[in-house]
Protein backbone atom coordinates (compact mmCIF):
# COMPACT_ATOMS: atom_id res chain seq x y z
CA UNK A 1 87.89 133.75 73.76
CA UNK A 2 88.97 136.55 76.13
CA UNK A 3 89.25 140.34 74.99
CA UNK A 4 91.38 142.09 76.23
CA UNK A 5 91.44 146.40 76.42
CA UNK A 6 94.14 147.68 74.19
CA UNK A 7 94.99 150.17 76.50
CA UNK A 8 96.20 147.17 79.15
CA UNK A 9 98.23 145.88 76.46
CA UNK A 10 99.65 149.67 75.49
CA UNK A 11 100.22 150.23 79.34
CA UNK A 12 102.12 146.73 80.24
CA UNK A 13 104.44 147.25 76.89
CA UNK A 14 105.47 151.19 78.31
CA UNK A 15 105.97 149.65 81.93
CA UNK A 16 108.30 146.59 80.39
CA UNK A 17 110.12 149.15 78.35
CA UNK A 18 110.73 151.18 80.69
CA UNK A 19 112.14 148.76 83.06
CA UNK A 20 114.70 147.99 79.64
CA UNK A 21 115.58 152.30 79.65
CA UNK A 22 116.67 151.64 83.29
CA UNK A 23 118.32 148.64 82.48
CA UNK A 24 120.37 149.89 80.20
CA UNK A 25 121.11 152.99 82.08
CA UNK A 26 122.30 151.60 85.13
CA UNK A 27 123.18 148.16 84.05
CA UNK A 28 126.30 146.80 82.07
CA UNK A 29 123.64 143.87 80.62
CA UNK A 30 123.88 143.27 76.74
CA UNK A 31 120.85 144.62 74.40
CA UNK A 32 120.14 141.03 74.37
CA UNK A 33 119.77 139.98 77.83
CA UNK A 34 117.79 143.32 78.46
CA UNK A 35 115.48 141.88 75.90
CA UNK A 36 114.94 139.09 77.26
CA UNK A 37 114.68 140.22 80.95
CA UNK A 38 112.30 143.22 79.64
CA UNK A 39 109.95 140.41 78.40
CA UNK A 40 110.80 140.55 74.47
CA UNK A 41 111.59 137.01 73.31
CA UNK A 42 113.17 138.65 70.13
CA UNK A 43 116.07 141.43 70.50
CA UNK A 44 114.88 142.59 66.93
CA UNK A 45 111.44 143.13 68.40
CA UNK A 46 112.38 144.86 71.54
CA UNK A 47 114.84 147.16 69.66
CA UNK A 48 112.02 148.05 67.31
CA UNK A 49 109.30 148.51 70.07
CA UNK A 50 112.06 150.70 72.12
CA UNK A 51 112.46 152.89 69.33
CA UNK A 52 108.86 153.44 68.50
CA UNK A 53 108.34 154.30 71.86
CA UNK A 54 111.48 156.67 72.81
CA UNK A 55 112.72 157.89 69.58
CA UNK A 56 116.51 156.04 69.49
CA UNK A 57 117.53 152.42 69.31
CA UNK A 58 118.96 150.89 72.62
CA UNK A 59 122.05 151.14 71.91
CA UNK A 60 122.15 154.59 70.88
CA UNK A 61 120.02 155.38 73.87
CA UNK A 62 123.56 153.65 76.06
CA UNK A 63 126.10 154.97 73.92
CA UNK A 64 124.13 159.00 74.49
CA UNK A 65 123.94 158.21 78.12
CA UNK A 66 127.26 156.83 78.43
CA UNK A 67 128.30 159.95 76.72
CA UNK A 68 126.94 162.87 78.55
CA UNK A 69 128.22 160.90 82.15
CA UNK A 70 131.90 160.73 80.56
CA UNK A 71 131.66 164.55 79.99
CA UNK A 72 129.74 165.57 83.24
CA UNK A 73 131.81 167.61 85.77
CA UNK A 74 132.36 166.14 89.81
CA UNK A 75 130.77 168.06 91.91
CA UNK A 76 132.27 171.20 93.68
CA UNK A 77 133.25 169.89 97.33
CA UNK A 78 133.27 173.29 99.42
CA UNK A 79 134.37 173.05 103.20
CA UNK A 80 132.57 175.29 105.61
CA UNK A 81 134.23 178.17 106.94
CA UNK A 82 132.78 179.61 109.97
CA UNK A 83 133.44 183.60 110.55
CA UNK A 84 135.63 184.53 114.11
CA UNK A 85 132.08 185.65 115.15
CA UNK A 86 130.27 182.06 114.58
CA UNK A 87 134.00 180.41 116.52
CA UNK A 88 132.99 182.48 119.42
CA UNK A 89 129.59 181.85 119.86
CA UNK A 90 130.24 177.72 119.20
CA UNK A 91 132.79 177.92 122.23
């Protein structure tokens, strides 16, 4: 029998979840398929182990996201304005 460290097992489990937290930021995949592509063979224990770990279900975690981009402002597009002084000394 092999043994394996804990903290391998700890650190592989935070990398794989966090791979599902950008998944389901960036991606339109279902809490199912990030499951699966996260590693999880069980959506019940990926949601669980993504909770433990971050504080909110997936879905929540999406839904808070989703929220705070819907509600962000654009950005403020200024155009450059260049003083008589600045026109002078380009030309």
């Amino acid at each position: 029998m092999k043994w394996v460290n804990i903290k391998d097992l700890w650190y592989h489990l935070r990398i794989r979840l966090q791979a599902a937290r950008n998944f389901l930021f960036y991606e339109e995949f279902s809490i199912k398929d990030v499951a699966l592509a996260s590693g999880f063979s069980y959506p019940t224990v990926f949601a669980r182990s993504f909770k433990q770990q971050f504080g909110e279900t997936p879905r929540s975690f999406r839904n808070t996201w989703r929220k705070k981009q819907s509600q962000a402002s654009p950005p403020e597009i200024r155009r450059l304005s260049f003083s008589s002084r600045d026109r002078r000394a380009q030309g």
